[in-house]
Protein backbone atom coordinates (compact mmCIF):
# COMPACT_ATOMS: atom_id res chain seq x y z
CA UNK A 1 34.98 233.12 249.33
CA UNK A 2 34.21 236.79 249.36
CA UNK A 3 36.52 239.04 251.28
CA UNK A 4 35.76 240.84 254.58
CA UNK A 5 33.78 244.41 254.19
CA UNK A 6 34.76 247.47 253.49
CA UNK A 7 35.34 249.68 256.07
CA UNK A 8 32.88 252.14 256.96
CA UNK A 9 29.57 253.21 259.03
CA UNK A 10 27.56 250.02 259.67
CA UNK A 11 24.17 249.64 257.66
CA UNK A 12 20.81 251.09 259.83
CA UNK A 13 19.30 247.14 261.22
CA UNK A 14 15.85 248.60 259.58
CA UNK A 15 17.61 249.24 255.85
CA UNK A 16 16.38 253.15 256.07
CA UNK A 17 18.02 255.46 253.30
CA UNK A 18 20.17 258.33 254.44
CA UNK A 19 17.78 261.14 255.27
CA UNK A 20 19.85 263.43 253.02
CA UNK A 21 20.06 261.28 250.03
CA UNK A 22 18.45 262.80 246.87
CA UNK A 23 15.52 260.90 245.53
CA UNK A 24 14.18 261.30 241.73
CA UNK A 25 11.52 258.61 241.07
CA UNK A 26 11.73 259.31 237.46
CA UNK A 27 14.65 258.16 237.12
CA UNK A 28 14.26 254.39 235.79
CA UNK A 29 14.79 251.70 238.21
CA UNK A 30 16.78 247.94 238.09
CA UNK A 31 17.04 245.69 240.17
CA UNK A 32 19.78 242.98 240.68
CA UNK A 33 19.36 239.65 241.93
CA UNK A 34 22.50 238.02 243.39
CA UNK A 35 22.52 234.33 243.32
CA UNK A 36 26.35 233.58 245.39
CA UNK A 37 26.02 229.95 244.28
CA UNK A 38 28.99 228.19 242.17
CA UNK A 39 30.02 224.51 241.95
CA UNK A 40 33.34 225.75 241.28
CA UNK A 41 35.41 228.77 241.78
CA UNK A 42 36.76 230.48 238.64
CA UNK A 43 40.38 231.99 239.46
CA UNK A 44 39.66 235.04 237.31
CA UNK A 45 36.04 235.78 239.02
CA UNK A 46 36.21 238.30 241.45
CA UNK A 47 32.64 238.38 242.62
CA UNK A 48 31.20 237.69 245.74
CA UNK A 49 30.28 233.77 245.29
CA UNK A 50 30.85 230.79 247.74
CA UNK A 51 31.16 226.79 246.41
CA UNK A 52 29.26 224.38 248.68
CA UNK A 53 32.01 223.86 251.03
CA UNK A 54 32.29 227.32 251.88
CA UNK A 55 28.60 227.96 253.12
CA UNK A 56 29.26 227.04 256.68
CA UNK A 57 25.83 225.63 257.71
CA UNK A 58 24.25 227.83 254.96
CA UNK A 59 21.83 226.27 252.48
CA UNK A 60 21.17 226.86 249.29
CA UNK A 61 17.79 225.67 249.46
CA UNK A 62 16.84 228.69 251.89
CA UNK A 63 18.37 231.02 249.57
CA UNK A 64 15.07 232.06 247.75
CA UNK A 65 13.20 232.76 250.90
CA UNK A 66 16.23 234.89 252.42
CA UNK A 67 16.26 236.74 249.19
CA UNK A 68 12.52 237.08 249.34
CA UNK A 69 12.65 239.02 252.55
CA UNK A 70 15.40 241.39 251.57
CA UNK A 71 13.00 242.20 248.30
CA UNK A 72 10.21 242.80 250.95
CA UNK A 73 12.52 244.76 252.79
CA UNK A 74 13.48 246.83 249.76
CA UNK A 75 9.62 247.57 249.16
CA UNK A 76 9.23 249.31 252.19
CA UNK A 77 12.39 250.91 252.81
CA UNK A 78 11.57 252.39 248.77
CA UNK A 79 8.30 253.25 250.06
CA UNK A 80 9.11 255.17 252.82
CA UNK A 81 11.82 257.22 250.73
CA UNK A 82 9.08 257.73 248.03
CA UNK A 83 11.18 255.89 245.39
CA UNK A 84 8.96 253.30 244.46
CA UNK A 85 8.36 252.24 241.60
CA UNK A 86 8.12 249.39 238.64
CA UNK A 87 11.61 247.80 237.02
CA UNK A 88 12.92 248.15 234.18
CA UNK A 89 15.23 245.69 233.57
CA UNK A 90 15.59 242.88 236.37
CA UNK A 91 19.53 241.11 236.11
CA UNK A 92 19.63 237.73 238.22
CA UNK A 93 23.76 237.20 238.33
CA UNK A 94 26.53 235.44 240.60
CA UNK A 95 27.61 233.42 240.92
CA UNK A 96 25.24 230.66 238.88
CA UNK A 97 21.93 231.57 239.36
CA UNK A 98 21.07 228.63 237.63
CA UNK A 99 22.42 226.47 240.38
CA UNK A 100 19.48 226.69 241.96
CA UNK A 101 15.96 225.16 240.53
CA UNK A 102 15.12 226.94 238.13
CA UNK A 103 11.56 227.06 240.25
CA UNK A 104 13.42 229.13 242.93
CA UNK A 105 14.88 231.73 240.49
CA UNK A 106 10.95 231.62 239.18
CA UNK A 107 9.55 232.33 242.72
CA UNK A 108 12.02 235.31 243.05
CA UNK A 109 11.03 236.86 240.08
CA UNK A 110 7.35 236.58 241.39
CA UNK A 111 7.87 238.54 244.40
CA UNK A 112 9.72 241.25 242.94
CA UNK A 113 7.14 241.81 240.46
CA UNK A 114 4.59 241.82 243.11
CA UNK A 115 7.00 243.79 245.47
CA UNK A 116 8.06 247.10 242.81
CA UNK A 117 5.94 245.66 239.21
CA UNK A 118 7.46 245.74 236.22
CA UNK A 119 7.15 248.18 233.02
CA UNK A 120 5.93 246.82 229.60
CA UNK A 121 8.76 245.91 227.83
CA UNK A 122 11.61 245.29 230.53
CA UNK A 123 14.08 242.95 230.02
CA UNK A 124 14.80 240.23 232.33
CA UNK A 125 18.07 238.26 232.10
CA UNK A 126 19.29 235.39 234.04
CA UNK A 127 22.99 234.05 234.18
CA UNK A 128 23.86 230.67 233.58
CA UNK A 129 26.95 228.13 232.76
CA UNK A 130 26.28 226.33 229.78
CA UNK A 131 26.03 222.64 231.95
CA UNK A 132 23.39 224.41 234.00
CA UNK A 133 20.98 224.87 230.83
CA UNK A 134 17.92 222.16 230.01
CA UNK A 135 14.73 222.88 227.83
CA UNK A 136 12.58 222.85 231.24
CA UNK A 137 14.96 224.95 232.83
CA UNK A 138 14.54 227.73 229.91
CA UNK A 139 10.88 226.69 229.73
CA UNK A 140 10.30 227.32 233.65
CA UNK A 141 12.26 230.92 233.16
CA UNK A 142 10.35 231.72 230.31
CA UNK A 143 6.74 230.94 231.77
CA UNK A 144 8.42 232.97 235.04
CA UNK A 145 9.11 236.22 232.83
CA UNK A 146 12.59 235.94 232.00
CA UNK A 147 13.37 237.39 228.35
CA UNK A 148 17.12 236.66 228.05
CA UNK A 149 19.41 233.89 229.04
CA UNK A 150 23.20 235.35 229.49
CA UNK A 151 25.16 232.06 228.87
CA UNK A 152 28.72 232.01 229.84
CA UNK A 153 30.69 230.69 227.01
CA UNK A 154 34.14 231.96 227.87
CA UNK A 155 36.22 229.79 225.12
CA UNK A 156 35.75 227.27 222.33
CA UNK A 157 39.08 226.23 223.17
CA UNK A 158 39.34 222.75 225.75
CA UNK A 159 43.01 224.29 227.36
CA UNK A 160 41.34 227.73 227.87
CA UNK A 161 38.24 226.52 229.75
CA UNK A 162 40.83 224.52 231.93
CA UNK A 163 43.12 227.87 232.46
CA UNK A 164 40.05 229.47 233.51
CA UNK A 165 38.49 227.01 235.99
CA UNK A 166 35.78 226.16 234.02
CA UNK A 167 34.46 222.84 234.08
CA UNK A 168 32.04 222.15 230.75
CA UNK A 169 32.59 221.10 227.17
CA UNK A 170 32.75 223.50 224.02
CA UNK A 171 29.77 221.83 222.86
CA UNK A 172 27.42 222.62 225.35
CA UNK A 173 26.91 225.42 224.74
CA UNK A 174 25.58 225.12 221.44
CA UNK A 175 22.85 222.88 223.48
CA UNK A 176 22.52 225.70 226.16
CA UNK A 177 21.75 228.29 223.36
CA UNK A 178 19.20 226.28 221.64
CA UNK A 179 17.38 225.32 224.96
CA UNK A 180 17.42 229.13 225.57
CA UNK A 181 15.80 230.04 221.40
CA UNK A 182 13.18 226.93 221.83
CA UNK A 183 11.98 228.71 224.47
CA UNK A 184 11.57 231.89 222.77
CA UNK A 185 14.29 234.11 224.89
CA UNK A 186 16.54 235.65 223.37
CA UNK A 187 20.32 234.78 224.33
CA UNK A 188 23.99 236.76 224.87
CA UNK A 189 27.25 234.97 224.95
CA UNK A 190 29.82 235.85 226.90
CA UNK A 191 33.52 235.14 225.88
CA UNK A 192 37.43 236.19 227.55
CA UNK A 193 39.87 236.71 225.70
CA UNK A 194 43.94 237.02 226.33
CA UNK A 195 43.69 234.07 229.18
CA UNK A 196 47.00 232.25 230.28
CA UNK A 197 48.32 230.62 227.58
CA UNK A 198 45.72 231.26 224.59
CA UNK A 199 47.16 231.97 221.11
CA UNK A 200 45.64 234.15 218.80
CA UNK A 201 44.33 231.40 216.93
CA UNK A 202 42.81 230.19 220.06
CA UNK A 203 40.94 233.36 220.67
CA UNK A 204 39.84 233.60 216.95
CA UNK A 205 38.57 230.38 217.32
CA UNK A 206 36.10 230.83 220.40
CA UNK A 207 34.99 234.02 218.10
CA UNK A 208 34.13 232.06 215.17
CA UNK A 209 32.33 229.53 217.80
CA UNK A 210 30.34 232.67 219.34
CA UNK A 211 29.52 234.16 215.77
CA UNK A 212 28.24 230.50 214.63
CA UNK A 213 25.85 229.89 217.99
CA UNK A 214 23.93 233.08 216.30
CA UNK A 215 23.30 234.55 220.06
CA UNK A 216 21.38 238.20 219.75
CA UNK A 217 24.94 239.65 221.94
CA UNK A 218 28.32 238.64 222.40
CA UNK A 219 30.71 240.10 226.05
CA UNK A 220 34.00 239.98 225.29
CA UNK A 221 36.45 240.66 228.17
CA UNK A 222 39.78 240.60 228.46
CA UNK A 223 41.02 238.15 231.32
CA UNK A 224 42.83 240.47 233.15
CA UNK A 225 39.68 243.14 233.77
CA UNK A 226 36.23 243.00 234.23
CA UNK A 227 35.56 245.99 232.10
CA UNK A 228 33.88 244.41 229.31
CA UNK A 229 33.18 245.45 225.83
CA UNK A 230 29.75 244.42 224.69
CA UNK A 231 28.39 243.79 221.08
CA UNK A 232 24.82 243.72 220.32
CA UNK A 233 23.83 242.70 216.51
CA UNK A 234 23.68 245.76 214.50
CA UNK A 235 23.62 248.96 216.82
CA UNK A 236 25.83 251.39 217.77
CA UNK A 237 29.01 252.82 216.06
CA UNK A 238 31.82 250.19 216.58
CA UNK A 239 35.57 251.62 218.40
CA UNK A 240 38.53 249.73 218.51
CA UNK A 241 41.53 250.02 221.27
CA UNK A 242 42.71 246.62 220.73
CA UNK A 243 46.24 247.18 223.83
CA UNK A 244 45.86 243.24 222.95
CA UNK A 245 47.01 241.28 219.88
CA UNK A 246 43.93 238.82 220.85
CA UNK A 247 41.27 241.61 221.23
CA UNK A 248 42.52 242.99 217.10
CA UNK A 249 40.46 240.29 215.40
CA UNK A 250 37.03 241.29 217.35
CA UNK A 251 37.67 244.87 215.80
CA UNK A 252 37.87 243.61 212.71
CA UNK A 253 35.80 240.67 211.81
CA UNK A 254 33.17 241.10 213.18
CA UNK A 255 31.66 244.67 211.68
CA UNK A 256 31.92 242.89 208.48
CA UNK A 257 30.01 240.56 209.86
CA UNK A 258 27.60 243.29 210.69
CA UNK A 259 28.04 243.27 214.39
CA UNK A 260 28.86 246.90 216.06
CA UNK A 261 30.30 247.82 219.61
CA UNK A 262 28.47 249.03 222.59
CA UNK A 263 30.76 250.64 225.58
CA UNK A 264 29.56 248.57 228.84
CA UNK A 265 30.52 249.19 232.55
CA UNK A 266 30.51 245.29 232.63
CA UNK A 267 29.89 241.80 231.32
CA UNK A 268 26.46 240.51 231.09
């Protein structure tokens, strides 16, 4: 369950900006979709999510309206400040997001397109476990606007799923990924390496599993940050500060593998 707030002055009831914040409207705009929704916690996860024991007379069922009206909200409150304008990259995380019917994520993506636009070309990526993934669930996402399904892989090891919390098999997500390509979006893994009680050869592995699934990005993260180091297929120059014996093989198999490192602020 998420902790209490941080201290400090409490938000204006109508959402209005500070009156002395700067505001450049050319600067490109995202927005992020939190869905809090997991069926279980994961004890490394240190995001603001709730299991459905925890919602207190919450339901998730109401959770695309409520989110609705905080988009509508945003609209105006961007309005007034003269920031307005169309997204360029849309992120629905947790959280699952694809806890929910995939219809609900669909409907939010529908009013926040209608609420800010969106620019030709943005990229739209949704979060999901691996269990959470059908064809019609890509399908529906796909027909909604989504362009990338971030699947969360973790491990191709059964001992490190169980370390981390997570509840589905290895081989699921081999069916997740090819739910996501049949439906034409293009897919990121993430992976975590140096849990509680992986070996190396556990970690190398879950990175031979990742490499085989073909994704378009692998997120590898070590388990005991959430600073992630990202990898699209062929891009940027790749730089290795492997402070773990488990992180050294990434560094070095995979630019022969023609994969190269981009620096992230966090996993996708």
């Amino acid at each position: 369950m998420a902790g209490p707030l941080p201290l400090g002055d409490p938000a204006p009831s109508d959402g209005r900006l500070p009156a002395d914040l700067p505001i450049d409207a050319s600067v490109p705009f995202s927005a992020y979709l939190h869905i809090p929704f997991c069926r279980v916690r994961c004890g490394y996860c240190d995001f603001n999510t709730y299991t459905s024991g925890e919602l207190r007379g919450a339901r998730q069922e109401d959770y695309a309206d409520t989110l609705a009206a905080e988009i509508t909200l945003a609209k105006r409150v961007l309005s007034d400040a003269g920031a307005l304008r169309p997204m360029d990259t849309v992120f629905f995380g947790g959280g699952t997001p694809t806890l929910l019917p995939a219809g609900d994520l669909a409907r939010m993506m529908a009013v926040a397109v209608d609420a800010f636009g969106l620019t030709d070309g943005a990229e739209v990526t949704v979060e999901a476990n691996p269990d959470t993934v059908t064809p019609q669930v890509a399908l529906t996402l796909a027909d909604a606007g989504v362009t990338r399904l971030s699947i969360g892989m973790q491990s191709a090891v059964p001992h490190v799923l169980a370390a981390l919390d997570r509840t589905h098999r290895p081989e699921n997500v081999r069916t997740a990924v090819d739910a996501a390509k049949d439906a034409g979006l293009a897919v990121s893994v993430d992976v975590i390496y140096g849990a509680p009680g992986e070996s190396l050869a556990d970690w190398e592995a879950s990175l031979d599993a990742a490499l085989a699934l073909d994704s378009d990005h692998i997120s590898h993260t070590p388990s005991s940050s959430r600073t992630a180091r990202s990898l699209p297929v062929r891009s940027a120059a790749v730089r290795c500060r492997g402070r773990m014996m488990t992180y050294r093989p990434t560094c070095t198999s995979l630019p022969m593998r023609g994969w190269q490192q981009r620096a992230s602020n966090g996993t996708s």
